[in-house]
Protein backbone atom coordinates (compact mmCIF):
# COMPACT_ATOMS: atom_id res chain seq x y z
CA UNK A 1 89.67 95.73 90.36
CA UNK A 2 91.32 99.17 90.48
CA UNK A 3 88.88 100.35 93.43
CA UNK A 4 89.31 97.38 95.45
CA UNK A 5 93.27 97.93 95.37
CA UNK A 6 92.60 100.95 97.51
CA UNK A 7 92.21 98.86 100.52
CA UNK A 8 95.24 97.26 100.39
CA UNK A 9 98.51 98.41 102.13
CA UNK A 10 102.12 98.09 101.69
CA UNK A 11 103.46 97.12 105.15
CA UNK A 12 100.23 96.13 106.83
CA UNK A 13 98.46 92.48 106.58
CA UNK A 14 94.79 92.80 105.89
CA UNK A 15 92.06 90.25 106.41
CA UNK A 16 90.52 89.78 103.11
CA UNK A 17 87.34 88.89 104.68
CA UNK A 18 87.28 92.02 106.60
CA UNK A 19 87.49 94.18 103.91
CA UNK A 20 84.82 91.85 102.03
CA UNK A 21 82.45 92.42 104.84
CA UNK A 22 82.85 96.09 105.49
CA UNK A 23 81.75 96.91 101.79
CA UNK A 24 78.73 94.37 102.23
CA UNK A 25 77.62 95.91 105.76
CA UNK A 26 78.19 92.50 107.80
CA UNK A 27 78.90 94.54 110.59
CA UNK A 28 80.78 91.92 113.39
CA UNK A 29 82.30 93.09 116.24
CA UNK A 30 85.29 92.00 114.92
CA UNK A 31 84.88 93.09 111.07
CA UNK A 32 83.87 96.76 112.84
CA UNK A 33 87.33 96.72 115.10
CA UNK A 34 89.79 95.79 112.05
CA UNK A 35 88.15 97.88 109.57
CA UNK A 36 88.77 100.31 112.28
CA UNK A 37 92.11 99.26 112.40
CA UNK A 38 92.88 99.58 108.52
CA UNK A 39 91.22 102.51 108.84
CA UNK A 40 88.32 101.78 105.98
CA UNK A 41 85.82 101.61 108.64
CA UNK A 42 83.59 104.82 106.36
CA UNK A 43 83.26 102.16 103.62
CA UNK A 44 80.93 100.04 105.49
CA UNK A 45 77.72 98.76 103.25
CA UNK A 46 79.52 100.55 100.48
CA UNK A 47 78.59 98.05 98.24
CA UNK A 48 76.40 95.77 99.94
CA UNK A 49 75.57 93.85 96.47
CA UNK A 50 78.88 92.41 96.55
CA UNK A 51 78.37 88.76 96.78
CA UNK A 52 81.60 86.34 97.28
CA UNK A 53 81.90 84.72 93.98
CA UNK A 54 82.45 88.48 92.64
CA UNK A 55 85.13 89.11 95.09
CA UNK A 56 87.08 86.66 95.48
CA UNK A 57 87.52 86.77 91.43
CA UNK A 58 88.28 90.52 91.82
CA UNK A 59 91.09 89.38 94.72
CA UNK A 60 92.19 86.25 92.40
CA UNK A 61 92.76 89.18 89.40
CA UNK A 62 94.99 90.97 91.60
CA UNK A 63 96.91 87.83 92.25
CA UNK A 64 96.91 87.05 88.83
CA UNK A 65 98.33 90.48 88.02
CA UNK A 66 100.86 90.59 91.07
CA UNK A 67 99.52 93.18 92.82
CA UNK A 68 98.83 91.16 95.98
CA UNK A 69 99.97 88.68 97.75
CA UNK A 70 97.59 86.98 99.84
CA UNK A 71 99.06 84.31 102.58
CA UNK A 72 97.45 80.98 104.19
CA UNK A 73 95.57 82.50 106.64
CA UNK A 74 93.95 85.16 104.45
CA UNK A 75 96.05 87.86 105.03
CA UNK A 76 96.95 90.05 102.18
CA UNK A 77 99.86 92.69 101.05
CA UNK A 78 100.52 94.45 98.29
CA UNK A 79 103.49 93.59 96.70
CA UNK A 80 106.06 96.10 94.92
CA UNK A 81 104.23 96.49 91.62
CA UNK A 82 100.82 96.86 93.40
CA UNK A 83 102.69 99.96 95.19
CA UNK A 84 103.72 101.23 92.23
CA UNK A 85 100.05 100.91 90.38
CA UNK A 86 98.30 101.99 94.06
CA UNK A 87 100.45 105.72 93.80
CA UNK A 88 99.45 106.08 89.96
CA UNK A 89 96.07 105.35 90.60
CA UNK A 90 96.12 107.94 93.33
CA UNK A 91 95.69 110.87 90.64
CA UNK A 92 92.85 109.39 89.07
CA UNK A 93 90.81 107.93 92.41
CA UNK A 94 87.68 110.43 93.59
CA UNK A 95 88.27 111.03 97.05
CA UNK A 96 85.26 110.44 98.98
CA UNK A 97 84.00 113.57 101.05
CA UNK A 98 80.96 112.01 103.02
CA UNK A 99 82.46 108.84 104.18
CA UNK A 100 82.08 109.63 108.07
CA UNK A 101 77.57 109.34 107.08
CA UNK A 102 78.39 105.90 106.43
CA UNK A 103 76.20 104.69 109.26
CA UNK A 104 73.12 107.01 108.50
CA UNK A 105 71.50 105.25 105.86
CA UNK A 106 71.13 102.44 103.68
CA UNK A 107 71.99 103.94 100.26
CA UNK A 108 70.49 101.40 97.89
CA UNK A 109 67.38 102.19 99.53
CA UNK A 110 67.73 105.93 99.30
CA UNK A 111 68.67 105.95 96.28
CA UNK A 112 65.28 104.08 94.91
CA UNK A 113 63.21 106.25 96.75
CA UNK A 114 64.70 109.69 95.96
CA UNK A 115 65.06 109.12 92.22
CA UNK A 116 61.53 108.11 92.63
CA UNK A 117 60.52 111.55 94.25
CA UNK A 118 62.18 113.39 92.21
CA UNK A 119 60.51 111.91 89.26
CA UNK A 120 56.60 112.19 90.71
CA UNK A 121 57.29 115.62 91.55
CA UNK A 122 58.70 116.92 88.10
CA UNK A 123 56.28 114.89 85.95
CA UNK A 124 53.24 116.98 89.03
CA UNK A 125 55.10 120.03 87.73
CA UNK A 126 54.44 119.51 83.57
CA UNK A 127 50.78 118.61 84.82
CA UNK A 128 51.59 115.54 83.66
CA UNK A 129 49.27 112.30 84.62
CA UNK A 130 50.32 110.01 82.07
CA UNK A 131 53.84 108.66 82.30
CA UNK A 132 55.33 105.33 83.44
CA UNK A 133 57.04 105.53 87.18
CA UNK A 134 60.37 104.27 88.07
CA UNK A 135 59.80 100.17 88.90
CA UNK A 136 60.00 99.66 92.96
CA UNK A 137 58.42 97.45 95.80
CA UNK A 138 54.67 98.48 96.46
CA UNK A 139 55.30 99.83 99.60
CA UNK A 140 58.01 102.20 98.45
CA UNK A 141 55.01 103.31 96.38
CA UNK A 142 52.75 103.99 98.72
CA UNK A 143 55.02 105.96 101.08
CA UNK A 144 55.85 107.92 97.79
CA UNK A 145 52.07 108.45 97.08
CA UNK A 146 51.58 109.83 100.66
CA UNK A 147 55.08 111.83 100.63
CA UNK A 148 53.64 113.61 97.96
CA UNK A 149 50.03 113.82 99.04
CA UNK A 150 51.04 115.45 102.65
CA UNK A 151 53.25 117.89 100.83
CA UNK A 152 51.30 118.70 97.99
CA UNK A 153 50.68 122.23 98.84
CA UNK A 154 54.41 123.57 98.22
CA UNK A 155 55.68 120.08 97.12
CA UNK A 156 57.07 121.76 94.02
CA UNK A 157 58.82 124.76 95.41
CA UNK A 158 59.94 123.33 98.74
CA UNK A 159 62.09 120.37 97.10
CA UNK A 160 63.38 122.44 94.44
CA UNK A 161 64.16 125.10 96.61
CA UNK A 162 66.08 122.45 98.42
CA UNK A 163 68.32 120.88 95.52
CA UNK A 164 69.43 123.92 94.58
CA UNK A 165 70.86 124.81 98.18
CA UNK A 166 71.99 120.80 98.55
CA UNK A 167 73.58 121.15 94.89
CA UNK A 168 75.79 124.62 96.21
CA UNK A 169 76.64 122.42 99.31
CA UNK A 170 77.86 119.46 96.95
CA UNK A 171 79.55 121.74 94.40
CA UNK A 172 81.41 123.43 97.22
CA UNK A 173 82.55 120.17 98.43
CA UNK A 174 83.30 118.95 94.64
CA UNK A 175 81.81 120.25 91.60
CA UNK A 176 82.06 116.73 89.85
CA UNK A 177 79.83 115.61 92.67
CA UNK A 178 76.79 117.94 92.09
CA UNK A 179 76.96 117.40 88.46
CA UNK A 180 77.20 113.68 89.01
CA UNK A 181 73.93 113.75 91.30
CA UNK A 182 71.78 115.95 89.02
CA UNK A 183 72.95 114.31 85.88
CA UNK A 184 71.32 111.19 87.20
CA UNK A 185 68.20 112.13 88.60
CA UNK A 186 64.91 110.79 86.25
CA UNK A 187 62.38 113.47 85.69
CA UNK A 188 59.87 115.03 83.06
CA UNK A 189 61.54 113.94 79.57
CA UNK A 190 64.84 113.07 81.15
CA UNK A 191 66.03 109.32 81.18
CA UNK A 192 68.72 110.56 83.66
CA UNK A 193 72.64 109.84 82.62
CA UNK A 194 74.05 105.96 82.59
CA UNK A 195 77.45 104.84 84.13
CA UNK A 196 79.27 105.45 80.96
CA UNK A 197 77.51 108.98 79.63
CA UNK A 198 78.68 109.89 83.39
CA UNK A 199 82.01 108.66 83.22
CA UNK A 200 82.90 110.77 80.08
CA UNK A 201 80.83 113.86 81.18
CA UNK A 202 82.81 113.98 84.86
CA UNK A 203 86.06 112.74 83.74
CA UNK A 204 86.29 109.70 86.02
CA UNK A 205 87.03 106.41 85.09
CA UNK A 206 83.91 103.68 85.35
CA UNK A 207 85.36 101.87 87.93
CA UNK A 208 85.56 105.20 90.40
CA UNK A 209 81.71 105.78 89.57
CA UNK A 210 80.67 103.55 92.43
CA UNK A 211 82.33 105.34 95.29
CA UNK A 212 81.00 109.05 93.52
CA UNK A 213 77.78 107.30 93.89
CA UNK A 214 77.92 106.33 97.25
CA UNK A 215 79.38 109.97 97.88
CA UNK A 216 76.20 111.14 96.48
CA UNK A 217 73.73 109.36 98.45
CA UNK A 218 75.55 109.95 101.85
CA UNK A 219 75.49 113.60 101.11
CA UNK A 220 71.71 113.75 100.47
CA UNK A 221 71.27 111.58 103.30
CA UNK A 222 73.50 113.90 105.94
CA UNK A 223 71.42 116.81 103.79
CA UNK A 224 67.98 115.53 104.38
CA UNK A 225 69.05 113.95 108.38
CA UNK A 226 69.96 118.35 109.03
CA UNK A 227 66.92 120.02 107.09
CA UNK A 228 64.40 118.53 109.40
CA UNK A 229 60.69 118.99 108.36
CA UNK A 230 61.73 119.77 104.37
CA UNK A 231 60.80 117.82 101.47
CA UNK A 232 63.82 115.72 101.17
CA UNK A 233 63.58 115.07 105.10
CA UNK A 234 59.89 113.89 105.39
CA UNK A 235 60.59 111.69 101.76
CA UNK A 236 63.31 109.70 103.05
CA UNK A 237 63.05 110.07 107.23
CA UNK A 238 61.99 106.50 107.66
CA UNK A 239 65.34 105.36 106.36
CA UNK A 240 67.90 107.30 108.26
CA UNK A 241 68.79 105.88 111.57
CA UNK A 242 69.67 108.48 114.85
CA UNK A 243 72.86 106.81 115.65
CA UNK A 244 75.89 104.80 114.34
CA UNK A 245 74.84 101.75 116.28
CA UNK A 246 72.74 98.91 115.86
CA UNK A 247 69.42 99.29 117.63
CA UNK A 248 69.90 96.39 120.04
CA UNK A 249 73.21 97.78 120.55
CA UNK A 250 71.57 101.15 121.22
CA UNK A 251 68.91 99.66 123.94
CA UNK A 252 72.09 98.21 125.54
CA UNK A 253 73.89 101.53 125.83
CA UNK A 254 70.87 103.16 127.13
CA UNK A 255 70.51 101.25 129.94
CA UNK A 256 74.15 101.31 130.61
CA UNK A 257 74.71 104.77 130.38
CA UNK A 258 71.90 105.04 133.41
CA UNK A 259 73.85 103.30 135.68
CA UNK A 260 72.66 99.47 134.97
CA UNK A 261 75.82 96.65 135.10
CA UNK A 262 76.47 94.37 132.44
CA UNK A 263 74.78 91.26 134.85
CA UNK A 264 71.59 93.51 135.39
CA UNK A 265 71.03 94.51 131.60
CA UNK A 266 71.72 90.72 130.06
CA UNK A 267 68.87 90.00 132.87
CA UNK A 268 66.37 92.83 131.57
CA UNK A 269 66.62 92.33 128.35
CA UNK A 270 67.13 88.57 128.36
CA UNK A 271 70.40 88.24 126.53
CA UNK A 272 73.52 87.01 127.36
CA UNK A 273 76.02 88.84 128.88
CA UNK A 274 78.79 88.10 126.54
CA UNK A 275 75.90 89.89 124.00
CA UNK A 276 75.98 93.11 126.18
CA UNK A 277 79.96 93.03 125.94
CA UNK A 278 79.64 92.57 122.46
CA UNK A 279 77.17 95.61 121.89
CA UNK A 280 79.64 97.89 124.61
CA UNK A 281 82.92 96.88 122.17
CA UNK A 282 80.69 98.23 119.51
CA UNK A 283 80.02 101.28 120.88
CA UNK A 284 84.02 101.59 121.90
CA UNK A 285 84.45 101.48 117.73
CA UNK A 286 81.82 103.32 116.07
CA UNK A 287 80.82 105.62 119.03
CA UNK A 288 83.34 106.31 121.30
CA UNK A 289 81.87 109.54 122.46
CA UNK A 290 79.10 107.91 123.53
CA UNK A 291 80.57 106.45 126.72
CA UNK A 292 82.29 106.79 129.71
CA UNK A 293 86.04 105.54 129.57
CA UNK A 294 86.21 105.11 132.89
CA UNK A 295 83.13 103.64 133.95
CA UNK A 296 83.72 100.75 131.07
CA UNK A 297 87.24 100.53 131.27
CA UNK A 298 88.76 100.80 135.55
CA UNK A 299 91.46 102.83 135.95
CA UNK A 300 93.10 99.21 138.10
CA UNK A 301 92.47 97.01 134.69
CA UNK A 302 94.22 99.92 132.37
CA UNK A 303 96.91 99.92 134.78
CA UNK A 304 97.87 96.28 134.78
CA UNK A 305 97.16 96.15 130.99
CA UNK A 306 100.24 98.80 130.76
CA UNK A 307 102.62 96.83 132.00
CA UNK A 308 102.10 94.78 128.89
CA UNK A 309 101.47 96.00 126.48
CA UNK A 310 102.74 99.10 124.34
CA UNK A 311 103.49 100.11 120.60
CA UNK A 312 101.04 99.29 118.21
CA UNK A 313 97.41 98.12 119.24
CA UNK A 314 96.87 95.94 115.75
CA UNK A 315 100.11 93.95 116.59
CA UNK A 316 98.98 92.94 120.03
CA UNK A 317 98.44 89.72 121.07
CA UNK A 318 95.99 88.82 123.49
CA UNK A 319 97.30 86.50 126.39
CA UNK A 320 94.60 85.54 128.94
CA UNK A 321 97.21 84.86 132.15
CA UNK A 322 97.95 88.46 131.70
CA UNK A 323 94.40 89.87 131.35
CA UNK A 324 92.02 90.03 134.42
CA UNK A 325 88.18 89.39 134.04
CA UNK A 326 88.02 85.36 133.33
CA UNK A 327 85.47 84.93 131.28
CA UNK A 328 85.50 88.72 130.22
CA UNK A 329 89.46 88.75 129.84
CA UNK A 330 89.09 89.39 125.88
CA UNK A 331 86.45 91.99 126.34
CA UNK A 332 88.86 93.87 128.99
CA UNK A 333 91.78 93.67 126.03
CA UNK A 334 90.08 94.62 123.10
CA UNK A 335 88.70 97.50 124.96
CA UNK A 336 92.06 98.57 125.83
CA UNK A 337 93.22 98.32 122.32
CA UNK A 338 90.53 100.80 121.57
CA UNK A 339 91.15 103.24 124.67
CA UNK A 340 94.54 103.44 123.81
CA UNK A 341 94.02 103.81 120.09
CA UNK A 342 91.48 106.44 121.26
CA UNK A 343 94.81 108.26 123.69
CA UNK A 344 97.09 108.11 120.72
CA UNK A 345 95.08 109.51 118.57
């Protein structure tokens, strides 16, 4: 309950479903622009177990406790003693280092297949044949088995080699990190820590562990996604992706950035246009740098959207009789949100 108070603020209404579906990776145009907006958009898929049952019980605690308010149309606050418990938490909350990775990587996935690595690879090291593997899916198996088959040869020195310059990296961004990611690996007569033996050996509470966690597995994901053709890179290169966007979203851009109108790339790739829009807008969040401003957004359109609207984007309201484009008016205003967030900032 304590971690999910840090997405709440004091003078800014937030959509409780947007926060619900920015931790569980339901990644929406419109989840992807408010989570923008509350500025929590690094925590997407940070816990993509979380089903609804769990959270809305974790909101209806905070309720309970007065920390919230939440209004009719699912818009939430916190109220003057949830200010009061968000400040003393701030002392005791790990603050996140690898947040802007969020997009690289699945980390439940990496996860299972690194501690799985690691294991193989230190029980190959005591000679040992004879030991009981970390349960996982068959196929995770397999690409295990031929990890470690292809890089047999230096397998042993290459990835430890490796961990200990990824451990100086961590412990230079946070000490508590590195210990927290070699505490838990499994190996050769090591179970590997729980939540609580980590807990008391870092000093953070349980309810913090999570977002360490996630920390964690971002970092070796960003680690292994820079130190192309090592151990850790050829182990877990099937699960990074290249950019922040979805790959439909991707093929979209592509064409787009070669010159191809919205009309001509709904017609090559047989999708609707209001789909191409929708993959552009998500480009405008996650991957701004990826376009050009003034190719997706006229210079005419910005103009006539200035004389209407100023002051803060999230406040806006969008009025169609004052925003060209028919059919593509809200398209044309929530890319001006964005370009002017994009100025401002």
């Amino acid at each position: 309950m304590n971690y999910l108070l840090r997405f709440f603020d004091e003078h800014q209404p937030r959509r409780i479903r947007v926060i619900e579906n920015t931790l569980r990776n339901r990644r929406t145009v419109s989840t992807l622009f408010w989570a923008k907006q509350y500025g929590i958009l690094g925590w997407t898929g940070a816990d993509r177990s979380l089903n609804r049952e769990k959270f809305d019980q974790l909101l209806e605690n905070l309720v309970q406790d007065n920390l919230i308010k939440i209004d009719s149309d699912g818009q939430a606050v916190l109220t003057t003693p949830g200010i009061l418990k968000q400040e003393e938490l701030k002392s005791e909350e790990y603050q996140p280092q690898f947040l802007d990775w969020y997009w690289l990587a699945n980390t439940n996935r990496v996860e299972r297949r690194l501690l799985l690595g690691v294991q193989v690879v230190s029980e190959l090291t005591y000679h040992n044949r004879h030991y009981a593997p970390l349960t996982n899916e068959y196929q995770e198996l397999q690409l295990v088995k031929r990890w470690l088959f292809n890089c047999r040869q230096n397998i042993i020195k290459q990835l430890t080699d490796e961990l200990k310059i990824f451990g100086s990296s961590l412990a230079n961004a946070d000490e508590r990190l590195a210990n927290y990611f070699f505490y838990s690996l499994i190996g050769h007569q090591t179970a590997g820590e729980n939540i609580l033996q980590l807990s008391k050996q870092l000093g953070i509470s349980t309810d913090q562990m999570p977002v360490v966690k996630q920390d964690a597995l971002l970092a070796v994901a960003a680690f292994a996604n820079s130190y192309r053709g090592g151990a850790l890179n050829q182990l877990l290169a099937d699960l990074l992706t290249e950019t922040p966007l979805s790959y439909s979203a991707n093929q979209t851009l592509m064409l787009y950035q070669r010159g191809q109108t919205i009309e001509q790339i709904a017609k090559r790739r047989r999708i609707k246009a209001n789909t191409v829009r929708e993959h552009l807008l998500e480009t405008a969040i996650v991957y701004p740098t990826a376009i050009n401003w003034d190719q997706l957004l006229p210079g005419e359109i910005r103009q006539q959207l200035a004389k209407h609207y100023q002051g803060d984007v999230s406040k806006w309201q969008f009025k169609p009789e004052i925003v060209p484009g028919d059919q593509a008016a809200f398209y044309y205003f929530r890319l001006y949100q964005l370009y002017r967030e994009k100025q401002d900032d």
